[in-house]
C-alpha atoms as a PDB file:
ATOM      1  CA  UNK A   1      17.283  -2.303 -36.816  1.00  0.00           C
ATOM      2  CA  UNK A   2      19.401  -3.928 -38.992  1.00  0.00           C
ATOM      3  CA  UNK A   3      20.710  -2.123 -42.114  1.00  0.00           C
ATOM      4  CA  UNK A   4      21.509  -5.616 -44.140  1.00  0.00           C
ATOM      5  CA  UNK A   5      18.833  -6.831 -45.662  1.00  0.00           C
ATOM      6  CA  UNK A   6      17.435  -9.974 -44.661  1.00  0.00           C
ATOM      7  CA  UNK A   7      16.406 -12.999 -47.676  1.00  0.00           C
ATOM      8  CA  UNK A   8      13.550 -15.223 -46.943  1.00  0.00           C
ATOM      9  CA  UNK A   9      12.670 -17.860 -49.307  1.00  0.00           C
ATOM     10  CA  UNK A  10       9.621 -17.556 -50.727  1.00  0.00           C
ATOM     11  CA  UNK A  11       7.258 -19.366 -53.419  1.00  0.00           C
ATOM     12  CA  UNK A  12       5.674 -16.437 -55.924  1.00  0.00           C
ATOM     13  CA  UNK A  13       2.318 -17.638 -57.119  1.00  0.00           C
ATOM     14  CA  UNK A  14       1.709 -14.801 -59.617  1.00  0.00           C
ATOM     15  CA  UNK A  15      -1.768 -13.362 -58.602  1.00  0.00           C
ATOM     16  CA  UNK A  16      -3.967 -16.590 -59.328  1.00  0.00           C
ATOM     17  CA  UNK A  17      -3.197 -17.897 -56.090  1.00  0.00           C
ATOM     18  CA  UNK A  18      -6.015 -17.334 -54.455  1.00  0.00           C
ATOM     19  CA  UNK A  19      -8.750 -17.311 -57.485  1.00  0.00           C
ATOM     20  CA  UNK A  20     -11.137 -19.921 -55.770  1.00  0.00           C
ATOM     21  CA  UNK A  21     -11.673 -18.487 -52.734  1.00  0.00           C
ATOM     22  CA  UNK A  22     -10.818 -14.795 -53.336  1.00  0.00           C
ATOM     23  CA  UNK A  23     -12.060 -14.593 -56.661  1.00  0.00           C
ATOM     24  CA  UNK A  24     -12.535 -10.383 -57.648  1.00  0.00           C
ATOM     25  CA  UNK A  25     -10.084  -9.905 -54.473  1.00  0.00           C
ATOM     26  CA  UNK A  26      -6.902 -10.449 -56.213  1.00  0.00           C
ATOM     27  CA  UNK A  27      -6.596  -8.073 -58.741  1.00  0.00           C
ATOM     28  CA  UNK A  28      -3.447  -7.956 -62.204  1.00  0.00           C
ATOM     29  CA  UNK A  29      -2.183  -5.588 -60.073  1.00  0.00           C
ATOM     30  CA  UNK A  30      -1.109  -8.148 -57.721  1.00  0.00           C
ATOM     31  CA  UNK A  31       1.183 -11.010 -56.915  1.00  0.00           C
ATOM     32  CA  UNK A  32       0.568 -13.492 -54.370  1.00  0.00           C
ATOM     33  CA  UNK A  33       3.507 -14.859 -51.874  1.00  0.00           C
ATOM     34  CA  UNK A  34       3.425 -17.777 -49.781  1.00  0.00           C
ATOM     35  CA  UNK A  35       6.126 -16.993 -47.312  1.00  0.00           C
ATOM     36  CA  UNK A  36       7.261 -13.623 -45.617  1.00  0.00           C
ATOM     37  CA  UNK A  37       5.227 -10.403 -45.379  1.00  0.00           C
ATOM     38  CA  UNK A  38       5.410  -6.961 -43.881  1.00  0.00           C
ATOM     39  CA  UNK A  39       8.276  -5.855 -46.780  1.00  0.00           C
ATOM     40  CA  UNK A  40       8.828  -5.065 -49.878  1.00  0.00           C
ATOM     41  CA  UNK A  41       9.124  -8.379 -52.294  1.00  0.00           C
ATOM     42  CA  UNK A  42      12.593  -8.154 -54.124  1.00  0.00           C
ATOM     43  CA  UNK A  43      13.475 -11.166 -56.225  1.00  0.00           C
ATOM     44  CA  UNK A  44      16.277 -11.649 -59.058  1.00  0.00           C
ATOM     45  CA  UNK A  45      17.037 -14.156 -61.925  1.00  0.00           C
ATOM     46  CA  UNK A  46      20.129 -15.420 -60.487  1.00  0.00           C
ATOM     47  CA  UNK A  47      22.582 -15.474 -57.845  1.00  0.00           C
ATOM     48  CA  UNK A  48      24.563 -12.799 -59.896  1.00  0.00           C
ATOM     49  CA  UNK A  49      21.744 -10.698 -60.961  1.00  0.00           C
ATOM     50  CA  UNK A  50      21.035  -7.198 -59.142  1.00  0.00           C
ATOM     51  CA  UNK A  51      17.693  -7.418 -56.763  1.00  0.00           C
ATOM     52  CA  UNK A  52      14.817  -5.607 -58.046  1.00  0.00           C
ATOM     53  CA  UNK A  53      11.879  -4.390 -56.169  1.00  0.00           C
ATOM     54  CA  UNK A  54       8.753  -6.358 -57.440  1.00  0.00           C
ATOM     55  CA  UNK A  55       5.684  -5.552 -55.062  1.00  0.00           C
ATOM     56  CA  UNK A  56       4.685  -4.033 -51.361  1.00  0.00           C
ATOM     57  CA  UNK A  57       3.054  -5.960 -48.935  1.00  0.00           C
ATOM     58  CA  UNK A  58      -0.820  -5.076 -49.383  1.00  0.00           C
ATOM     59  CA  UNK A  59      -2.784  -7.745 -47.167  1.00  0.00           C
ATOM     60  CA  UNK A  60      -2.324 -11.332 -46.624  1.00  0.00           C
ATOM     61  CA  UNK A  61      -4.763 -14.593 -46.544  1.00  0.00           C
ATOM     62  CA  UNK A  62      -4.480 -15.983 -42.651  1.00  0.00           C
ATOM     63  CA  UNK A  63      -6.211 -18.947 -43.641  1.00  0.00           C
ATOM     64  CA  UNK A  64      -3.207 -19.844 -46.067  1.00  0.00           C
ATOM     65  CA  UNK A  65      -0.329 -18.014 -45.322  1.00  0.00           C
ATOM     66  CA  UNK A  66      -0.153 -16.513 -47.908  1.00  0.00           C
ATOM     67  CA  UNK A  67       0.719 -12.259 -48.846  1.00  0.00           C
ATOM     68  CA  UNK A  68      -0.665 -10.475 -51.428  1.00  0.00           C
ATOM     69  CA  UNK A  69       1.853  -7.617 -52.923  1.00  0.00           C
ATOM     70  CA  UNK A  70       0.812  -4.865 -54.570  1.00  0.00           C
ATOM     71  CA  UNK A  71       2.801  -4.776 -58.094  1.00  0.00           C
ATOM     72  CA  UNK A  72       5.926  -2.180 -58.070  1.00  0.00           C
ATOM     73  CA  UNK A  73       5.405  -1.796 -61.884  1.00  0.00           C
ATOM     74  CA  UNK A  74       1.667  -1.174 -61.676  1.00  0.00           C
ATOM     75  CA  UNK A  75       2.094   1.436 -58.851  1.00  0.00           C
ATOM     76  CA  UNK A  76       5.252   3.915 -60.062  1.00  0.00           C
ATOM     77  CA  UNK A  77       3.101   6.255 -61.439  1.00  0.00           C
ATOM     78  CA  UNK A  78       0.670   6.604 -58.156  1.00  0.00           C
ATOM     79  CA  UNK A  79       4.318   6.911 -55.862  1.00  0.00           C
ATOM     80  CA  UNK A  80       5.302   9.548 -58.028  1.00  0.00           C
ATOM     81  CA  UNK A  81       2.432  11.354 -58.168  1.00  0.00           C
ATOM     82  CA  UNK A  82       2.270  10.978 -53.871  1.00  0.00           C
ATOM     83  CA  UNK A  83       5.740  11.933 -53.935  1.00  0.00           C
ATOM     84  CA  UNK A  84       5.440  15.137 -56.423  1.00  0.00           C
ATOM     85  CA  UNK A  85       2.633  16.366 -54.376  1.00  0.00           C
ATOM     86  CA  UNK A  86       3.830  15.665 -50.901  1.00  0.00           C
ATOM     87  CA  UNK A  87       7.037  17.235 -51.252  1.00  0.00           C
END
């Protein structure tokens, strides 16, 4: 296991990639990746700008490569609620 973290480029398609086909399975609290899964999503503004942690891999679309993230933002409340009670 490698303890550098690896960059993949990726195109973000916000979470009306999949509206036709999908549509009621991609929620707001989503964000849709064409690229990479199996991580967490980190992106930044510019080549200077800290990472930050945007979404979780949740499920992907086989049919067009595609990964659906669950939203960091939308879920900080749930992890520290699993977190508080777990430990």
């Amino acid at each position: 296991m490698s303890s550098t973290a690896r960059v993949v480029p990726s195109q973000l398609f916000g979470n009306g990639c999949a509206y036709g086909y999908w549509v009621g399975m991609i929620a707001y609290t989503s964000v849709c990746v064409q690229g990479d899964s199996g991580s967490s999503l980190v992106c930044r503004g510019g080549s200077e700008d800290p990472w930050t942690i945007v979404g979780f891999a949740s499920w992907s679309l086989t049919n067009c490569a595609v990964t659906i993230y669950a939203r960091a933002a939308s879920t900080v409340s749930w992890i520290q609620q699993t977190i508080l009670a777990t430990y």
